[in-house]
Each structure stands twice: as structure tokens, then as C-alpha cells.
PDB file of N, CA and C in Angstrom:
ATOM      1  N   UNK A   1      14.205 -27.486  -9.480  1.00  0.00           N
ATOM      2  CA  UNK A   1      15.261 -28.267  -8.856  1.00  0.00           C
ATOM      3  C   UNK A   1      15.905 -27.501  -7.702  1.00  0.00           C
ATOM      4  N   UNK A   2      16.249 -28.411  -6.662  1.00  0.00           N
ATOM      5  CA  UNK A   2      17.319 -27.568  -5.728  1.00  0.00           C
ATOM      6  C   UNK A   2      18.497 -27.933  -5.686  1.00  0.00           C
ATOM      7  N   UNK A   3      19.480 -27.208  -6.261  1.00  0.00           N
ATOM      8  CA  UNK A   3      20.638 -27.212  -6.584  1.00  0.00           C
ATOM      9  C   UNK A   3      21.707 -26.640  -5.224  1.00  0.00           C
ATOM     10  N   UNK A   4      22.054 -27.170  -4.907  1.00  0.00           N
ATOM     11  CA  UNK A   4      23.267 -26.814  -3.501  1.00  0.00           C
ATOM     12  C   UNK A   4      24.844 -27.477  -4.430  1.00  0.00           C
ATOM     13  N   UNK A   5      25.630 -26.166  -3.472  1.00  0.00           N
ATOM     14  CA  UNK A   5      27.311 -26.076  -3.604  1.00  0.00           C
ATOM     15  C   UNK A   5      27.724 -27.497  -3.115  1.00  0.00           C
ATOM     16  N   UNK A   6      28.332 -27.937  -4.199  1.00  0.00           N
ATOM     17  CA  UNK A   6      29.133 -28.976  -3.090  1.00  0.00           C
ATOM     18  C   UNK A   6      30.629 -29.383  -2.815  1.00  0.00           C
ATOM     19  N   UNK A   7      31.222 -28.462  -3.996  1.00  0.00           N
ATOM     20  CA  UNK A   7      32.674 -28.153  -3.763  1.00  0.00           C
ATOM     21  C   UNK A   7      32.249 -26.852  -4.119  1.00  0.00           C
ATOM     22  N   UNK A   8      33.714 -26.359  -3.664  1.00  0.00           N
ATOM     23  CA  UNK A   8      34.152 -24.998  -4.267  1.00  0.00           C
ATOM     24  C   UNK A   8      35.298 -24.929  -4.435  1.00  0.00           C
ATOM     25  N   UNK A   9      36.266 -24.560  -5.557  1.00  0.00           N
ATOM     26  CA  UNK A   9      37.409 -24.064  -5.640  1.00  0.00           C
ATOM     27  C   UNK A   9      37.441 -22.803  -6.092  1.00  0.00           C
ATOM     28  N   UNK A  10      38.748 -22.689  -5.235  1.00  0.00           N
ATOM     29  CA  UNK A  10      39.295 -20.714  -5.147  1.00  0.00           C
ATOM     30  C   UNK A  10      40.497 -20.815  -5.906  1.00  0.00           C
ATOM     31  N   UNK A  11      40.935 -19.610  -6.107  1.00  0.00           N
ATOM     32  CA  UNK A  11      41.736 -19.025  -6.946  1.00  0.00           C
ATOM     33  C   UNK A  11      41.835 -18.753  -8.316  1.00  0.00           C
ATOM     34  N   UNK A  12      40.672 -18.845  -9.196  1.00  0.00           N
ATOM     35  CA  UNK A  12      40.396 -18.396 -10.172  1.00  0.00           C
ATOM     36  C   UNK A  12      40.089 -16.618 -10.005  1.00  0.00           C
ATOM     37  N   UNK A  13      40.728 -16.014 -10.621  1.00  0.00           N
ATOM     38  CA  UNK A  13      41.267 -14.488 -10.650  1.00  0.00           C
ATOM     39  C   UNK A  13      39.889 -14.321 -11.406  1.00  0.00           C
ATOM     40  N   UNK A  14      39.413 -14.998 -12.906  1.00  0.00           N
ATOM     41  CA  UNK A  14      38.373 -14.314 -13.493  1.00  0.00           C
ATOM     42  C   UNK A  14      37.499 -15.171 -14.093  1.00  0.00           C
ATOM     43  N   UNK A  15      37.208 -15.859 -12.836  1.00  0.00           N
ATOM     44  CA  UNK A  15      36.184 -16.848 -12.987  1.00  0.00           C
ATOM     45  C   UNK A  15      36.477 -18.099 -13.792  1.00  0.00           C
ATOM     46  N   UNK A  16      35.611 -19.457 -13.253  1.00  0.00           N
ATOM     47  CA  UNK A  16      35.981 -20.540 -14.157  1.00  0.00           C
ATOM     48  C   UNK A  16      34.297 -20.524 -15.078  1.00  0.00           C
ATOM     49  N   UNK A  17      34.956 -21.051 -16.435  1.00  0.00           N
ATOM     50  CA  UNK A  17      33.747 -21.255 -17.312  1.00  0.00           C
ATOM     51  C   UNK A  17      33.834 -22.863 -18.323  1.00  0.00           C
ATOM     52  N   UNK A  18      35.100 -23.518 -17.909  1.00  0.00           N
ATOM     53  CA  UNK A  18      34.340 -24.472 -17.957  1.00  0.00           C
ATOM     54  C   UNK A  18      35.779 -25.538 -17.125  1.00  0.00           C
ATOM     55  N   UNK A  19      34.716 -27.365 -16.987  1.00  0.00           N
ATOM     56  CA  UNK A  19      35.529 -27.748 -16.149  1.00  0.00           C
ATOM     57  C   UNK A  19      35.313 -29.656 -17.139  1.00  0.00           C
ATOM     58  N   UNK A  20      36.684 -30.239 -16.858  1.00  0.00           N
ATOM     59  CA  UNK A  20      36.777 -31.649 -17.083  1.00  0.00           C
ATOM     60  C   UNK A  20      37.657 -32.526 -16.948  1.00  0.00           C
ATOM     61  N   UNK A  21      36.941 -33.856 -16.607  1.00  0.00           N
ATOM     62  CA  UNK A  21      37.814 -34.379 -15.366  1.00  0.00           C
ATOM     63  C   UNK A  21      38.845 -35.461 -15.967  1.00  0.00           C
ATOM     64  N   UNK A  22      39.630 -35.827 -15.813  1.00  0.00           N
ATOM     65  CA  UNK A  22      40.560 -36.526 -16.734  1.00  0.00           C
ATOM     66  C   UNK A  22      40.012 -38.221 -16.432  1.00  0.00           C
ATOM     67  N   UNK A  23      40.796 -39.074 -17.391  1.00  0.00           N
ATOM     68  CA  UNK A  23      39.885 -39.997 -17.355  1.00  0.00           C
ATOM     69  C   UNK A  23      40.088 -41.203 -16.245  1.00  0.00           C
ATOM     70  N   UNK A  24      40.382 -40.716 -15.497  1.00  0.00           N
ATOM     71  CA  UNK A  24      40.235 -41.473 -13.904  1.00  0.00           C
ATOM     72  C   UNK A  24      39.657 -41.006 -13.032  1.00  0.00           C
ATOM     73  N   UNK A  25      39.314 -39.394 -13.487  1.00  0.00           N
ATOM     74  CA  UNK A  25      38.657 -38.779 -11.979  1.00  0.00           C
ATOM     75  C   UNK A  25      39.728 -38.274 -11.215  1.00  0.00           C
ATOM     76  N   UNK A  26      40.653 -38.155 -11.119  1.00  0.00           N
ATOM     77  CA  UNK A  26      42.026 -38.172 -10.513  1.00  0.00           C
ATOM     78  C   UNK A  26      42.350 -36.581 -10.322  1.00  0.00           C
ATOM     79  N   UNK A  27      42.151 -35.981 -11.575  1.00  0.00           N
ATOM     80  CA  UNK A  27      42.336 -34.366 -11.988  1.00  0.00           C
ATOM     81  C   UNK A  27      41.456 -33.716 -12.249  1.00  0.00           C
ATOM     82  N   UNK A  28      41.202 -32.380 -12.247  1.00  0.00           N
ATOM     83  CA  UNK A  28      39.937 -31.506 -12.516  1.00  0.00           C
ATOM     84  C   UNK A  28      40.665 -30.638 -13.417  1.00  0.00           C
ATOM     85  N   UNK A  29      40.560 -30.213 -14.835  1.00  0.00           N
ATOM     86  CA  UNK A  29      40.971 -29.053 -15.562  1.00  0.00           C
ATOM     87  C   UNK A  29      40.160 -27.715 -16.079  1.00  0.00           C
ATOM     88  N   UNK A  30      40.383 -26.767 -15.129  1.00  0.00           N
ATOM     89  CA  UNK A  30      39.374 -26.089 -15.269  1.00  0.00           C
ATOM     90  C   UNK A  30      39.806 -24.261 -16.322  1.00  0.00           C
ATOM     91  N   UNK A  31      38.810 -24.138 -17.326  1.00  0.00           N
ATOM     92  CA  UNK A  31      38.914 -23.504 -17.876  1.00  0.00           C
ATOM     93  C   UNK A  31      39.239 -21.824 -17.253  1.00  0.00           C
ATOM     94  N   UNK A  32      39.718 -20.685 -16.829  1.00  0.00           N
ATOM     95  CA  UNK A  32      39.317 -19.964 -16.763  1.00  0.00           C
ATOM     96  C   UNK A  32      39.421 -18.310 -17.412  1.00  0.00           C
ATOM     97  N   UNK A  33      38.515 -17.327 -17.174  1.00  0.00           N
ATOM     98  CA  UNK A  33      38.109 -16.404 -17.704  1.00  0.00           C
ATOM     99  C   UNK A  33      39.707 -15.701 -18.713  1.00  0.00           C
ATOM    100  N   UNK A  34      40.423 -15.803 -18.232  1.00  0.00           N
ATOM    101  CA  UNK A  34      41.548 -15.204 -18.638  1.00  0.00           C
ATOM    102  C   UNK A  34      42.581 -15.890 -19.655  1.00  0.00           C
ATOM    103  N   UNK A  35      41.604 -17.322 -19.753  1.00  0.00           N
ATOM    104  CA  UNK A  35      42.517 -18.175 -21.028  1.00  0.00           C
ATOM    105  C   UNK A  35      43.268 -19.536 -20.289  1.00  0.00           C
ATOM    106  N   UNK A  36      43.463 -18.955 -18.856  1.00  0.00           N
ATOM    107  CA  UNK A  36      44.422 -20.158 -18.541  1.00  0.00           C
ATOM    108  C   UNK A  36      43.861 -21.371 -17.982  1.00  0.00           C
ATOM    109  N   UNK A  37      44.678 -22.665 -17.857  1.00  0.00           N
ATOM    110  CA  UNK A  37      43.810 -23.216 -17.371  1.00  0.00           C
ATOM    111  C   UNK A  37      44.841 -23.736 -16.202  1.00  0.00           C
ATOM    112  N   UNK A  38      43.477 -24.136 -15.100  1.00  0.00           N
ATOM    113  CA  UNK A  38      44.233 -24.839 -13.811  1.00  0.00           C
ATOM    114  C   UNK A  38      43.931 -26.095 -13.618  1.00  0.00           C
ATOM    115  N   UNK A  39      44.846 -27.217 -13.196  1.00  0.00           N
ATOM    116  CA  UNK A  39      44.778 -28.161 -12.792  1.00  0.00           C
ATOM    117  C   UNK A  39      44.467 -28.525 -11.581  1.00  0.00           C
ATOM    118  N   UNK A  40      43.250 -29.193 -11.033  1.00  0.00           N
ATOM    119  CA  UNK A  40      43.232 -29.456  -9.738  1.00  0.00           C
ATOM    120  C   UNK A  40      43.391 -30.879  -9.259  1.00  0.00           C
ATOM    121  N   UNK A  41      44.504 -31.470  -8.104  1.00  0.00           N
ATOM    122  CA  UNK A  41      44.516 -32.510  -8.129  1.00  0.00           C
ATOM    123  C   UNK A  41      43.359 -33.458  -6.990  1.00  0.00           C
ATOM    124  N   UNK A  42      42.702 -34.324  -6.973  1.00  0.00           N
ATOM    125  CA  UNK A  42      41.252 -34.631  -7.207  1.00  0.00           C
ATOM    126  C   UNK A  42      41.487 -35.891  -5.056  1.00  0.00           C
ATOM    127  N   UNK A  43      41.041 -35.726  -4.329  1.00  0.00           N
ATOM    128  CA  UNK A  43      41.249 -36.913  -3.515  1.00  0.00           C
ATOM    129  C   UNK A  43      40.384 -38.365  -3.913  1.00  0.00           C
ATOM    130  N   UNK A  44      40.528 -39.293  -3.480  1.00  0.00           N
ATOM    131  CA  UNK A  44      39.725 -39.962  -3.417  1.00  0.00           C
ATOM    132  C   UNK A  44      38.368 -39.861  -2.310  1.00  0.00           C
ATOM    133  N   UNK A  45      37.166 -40.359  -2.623  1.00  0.00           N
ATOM    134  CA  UNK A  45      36.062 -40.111  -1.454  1.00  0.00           C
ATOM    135  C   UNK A  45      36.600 -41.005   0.065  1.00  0.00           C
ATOM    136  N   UNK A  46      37.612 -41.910   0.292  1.00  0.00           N
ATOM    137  CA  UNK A  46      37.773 -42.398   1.183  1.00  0.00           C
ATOM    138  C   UNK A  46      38.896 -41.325   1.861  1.00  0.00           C
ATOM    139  N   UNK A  47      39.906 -40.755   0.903  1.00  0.00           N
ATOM    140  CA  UNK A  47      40.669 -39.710   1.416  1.00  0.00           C
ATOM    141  C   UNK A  47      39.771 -38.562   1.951  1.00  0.00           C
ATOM    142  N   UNK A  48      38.905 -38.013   1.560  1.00  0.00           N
ATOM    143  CA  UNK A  48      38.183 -36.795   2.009  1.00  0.00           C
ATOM    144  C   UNK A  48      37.203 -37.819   3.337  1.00  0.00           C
ATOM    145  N   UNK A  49      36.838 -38.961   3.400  1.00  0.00           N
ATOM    146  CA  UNK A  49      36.353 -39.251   4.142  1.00  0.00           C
ATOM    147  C   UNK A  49      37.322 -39.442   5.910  1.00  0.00           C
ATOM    148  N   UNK A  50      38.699 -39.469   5.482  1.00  0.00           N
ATOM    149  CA  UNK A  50      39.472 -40.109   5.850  1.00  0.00           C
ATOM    150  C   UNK A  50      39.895 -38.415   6.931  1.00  0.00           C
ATOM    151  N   UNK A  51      39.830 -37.450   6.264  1.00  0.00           N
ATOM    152  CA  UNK A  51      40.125 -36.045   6.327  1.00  0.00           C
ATOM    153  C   UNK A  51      39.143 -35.708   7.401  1.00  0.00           C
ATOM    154  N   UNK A  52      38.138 -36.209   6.877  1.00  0.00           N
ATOM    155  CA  UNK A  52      37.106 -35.180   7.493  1.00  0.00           C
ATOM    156  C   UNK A  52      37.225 -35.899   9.257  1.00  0.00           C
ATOM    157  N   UNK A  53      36.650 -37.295   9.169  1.00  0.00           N
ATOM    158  CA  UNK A  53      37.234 -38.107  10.827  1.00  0.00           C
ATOM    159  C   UNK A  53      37.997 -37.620  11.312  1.00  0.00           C
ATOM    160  N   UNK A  54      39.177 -36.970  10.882  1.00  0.00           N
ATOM    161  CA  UNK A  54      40.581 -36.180  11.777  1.00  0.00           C
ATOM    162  C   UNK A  54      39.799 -34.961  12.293  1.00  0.00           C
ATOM    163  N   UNK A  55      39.007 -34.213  11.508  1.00  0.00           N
ATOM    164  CA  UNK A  55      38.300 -32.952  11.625  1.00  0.00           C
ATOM    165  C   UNK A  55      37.614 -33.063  12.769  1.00  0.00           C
ATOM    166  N   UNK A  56      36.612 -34.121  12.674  1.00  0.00           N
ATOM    167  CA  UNK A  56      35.363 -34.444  13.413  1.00  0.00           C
ATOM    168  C   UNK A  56      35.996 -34.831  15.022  1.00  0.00           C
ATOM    169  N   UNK A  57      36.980 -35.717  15.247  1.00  0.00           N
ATOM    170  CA  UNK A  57      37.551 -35.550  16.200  1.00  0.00           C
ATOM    171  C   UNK A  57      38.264 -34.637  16.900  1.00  0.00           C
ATOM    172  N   UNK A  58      38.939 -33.388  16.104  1.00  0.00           N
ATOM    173  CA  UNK A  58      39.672 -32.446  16.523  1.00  0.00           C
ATOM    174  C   UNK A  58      38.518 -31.895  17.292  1.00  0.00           C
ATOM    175  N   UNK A  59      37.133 -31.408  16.690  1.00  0.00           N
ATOM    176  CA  UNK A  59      36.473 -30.657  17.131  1.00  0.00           C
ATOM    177  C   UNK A  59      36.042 -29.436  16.163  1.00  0.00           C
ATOM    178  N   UNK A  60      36.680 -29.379  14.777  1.00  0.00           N
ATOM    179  CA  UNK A  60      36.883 -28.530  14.204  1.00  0.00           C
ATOM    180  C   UNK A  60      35.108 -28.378  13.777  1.00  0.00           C
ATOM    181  N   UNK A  61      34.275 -28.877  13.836  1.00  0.00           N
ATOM    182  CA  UNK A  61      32.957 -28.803  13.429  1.00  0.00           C
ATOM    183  C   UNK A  61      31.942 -28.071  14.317  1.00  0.00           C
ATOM    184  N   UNK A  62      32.282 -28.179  15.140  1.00  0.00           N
ATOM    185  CA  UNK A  62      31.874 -27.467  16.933  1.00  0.00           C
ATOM    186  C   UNK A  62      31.941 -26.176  16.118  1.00  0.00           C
ATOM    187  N   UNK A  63      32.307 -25.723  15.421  1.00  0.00           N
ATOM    188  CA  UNK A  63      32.440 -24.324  15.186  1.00  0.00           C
ATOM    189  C   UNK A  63      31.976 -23.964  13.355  1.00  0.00           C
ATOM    190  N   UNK A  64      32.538 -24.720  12.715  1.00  0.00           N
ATOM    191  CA  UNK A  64      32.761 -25.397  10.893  1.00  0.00           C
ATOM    192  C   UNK A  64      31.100 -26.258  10.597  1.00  0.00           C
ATOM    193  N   UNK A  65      30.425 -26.549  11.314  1.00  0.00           N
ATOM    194  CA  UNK A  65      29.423 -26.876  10.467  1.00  0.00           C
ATOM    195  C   UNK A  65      28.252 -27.628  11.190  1.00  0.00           C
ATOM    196  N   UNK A  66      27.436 -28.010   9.961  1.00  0.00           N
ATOM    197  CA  UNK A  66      25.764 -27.996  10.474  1.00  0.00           C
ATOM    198  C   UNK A  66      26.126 -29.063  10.752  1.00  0.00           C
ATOM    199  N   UNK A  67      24.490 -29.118  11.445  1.00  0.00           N
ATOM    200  CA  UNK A  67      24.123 -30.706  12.268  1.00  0.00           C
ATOM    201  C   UNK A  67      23.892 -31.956  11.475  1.00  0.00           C
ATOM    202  N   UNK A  68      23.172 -31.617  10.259  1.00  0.00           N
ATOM    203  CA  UNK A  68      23.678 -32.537   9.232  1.00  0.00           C
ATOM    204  C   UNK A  68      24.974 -32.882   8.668  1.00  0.00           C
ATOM    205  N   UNK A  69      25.512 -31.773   8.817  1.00  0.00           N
ATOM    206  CA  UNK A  69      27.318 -32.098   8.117  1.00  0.00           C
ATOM    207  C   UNK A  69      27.325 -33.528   8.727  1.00  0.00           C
ATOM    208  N   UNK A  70      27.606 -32.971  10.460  1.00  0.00           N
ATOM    209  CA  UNK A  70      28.316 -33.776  11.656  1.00  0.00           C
ATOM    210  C   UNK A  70      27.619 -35.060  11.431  1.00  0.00           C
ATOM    211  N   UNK A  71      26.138 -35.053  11.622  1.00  0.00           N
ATOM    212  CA  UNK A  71      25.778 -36.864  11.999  1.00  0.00           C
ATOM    213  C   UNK A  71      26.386 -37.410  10.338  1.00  0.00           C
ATOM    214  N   UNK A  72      26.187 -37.116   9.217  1.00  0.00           N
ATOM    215  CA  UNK A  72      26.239 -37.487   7.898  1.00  0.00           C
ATOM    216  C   UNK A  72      27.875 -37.962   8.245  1.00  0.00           C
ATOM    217  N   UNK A  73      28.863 -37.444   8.448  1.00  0.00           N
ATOM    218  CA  UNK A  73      30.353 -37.206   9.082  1.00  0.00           C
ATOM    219  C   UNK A  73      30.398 -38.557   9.747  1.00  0.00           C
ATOM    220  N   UNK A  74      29.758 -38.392  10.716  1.00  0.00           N
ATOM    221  CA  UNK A  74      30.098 -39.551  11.592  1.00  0.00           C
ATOM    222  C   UNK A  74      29.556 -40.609  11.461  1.00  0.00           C
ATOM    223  N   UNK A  75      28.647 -41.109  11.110  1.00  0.00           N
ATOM    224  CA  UNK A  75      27.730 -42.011   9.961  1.00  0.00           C
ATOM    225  C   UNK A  75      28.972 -42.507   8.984  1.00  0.00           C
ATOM    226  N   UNK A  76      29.417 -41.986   8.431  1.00  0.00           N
ATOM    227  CA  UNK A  76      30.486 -42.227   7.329  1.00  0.00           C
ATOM    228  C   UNK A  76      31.606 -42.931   7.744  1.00  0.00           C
ATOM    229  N   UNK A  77      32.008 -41.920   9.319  1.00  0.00           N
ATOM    230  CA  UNK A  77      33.442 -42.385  10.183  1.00  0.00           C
ATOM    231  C   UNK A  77      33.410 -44.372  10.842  1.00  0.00           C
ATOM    232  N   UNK A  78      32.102 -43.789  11.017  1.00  0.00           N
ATOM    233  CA  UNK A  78      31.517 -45.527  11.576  1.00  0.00           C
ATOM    234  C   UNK A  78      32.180 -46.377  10.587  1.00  0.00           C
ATOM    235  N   UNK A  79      31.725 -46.509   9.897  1.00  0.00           N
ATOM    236  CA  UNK A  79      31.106 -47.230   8.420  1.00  0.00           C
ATOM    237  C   UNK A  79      32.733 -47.519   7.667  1.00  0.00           C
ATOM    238  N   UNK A  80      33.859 -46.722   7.885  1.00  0.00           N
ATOM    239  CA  UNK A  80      34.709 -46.676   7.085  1.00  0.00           C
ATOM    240  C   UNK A  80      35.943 -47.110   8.339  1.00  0.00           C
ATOM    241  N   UNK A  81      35.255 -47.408   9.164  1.00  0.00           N
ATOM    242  CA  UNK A  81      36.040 -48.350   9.981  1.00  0.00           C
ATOM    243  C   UNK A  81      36.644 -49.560   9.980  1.00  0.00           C
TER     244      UNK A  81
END
């Protein structure tokens, strides 16, 4: 299989080992190494879609990412018009 990153969250001090999502999808609760756990609060795909169009227009990709990111990006921006 080829497995690629497709989020990442930071700030786990000693690693996360395990993760689950509340029952809307809404929250992420993620276990980590040290006992505690963190809450992450979750966007919707039209919000991250919504995010990224501000991005894509700033220019912020010119520098932030591949050529697939961008057409996949703007493909999306179309579409959610």
C-alpha cells in the first residue's frame, strides 16, 4: 500500500498513540504518550475548502506547495462556487 500524511497535528510533547472522533466528526480526542488527552476541534471540508481559496489567492502556494496541491485547490475553488 501507499500510505501518505494527510493531516498532521503538533503539540503532542510524547507522542499520540491513539485517536477518536466524537460522534459528529466535529472533535478529534487524541490519546497521548504521557496520559493526557487533547482535544482537537475538527473544521468542516467546506471550511478547510473555504481556507484554502483565501490561501490560493493570497499566493501563499507560490511558495507552500505542489502542483498537484494547487490544480486539486483550484478544481475545488471552482466547484464550491
Amino acid at each position: 500500500p501507499n500510505f501518505r500524511r494527510r493531516y498532521e497535528f503538533g503539540g503532542h510533547v510524547d507522542g499520540a498513540f491513539s485517536a477518536s472522533f466524537n460522534h459528529n466528526s466535529t472533535e478529534l480526542a487524541v490519546g497521548q504518550g504521557n496520559g493526557d488527552i487533547k482535544i482537537w476541534q475538527l473544521e468542516t471540508l467546506q471550511e478547510l475548502i473555504d481556507r484554502g481559496c483565501v490561501w490560493l489567492q493570497a499566493g501563499y502556494f507560490e511558495t507552500h506547495g505542489s502542483e498537484e496541491t494547487v490544480a486539486a485547490l483550484a478544481e475545488a475553488c471552482k466547484r464550491s462556487r
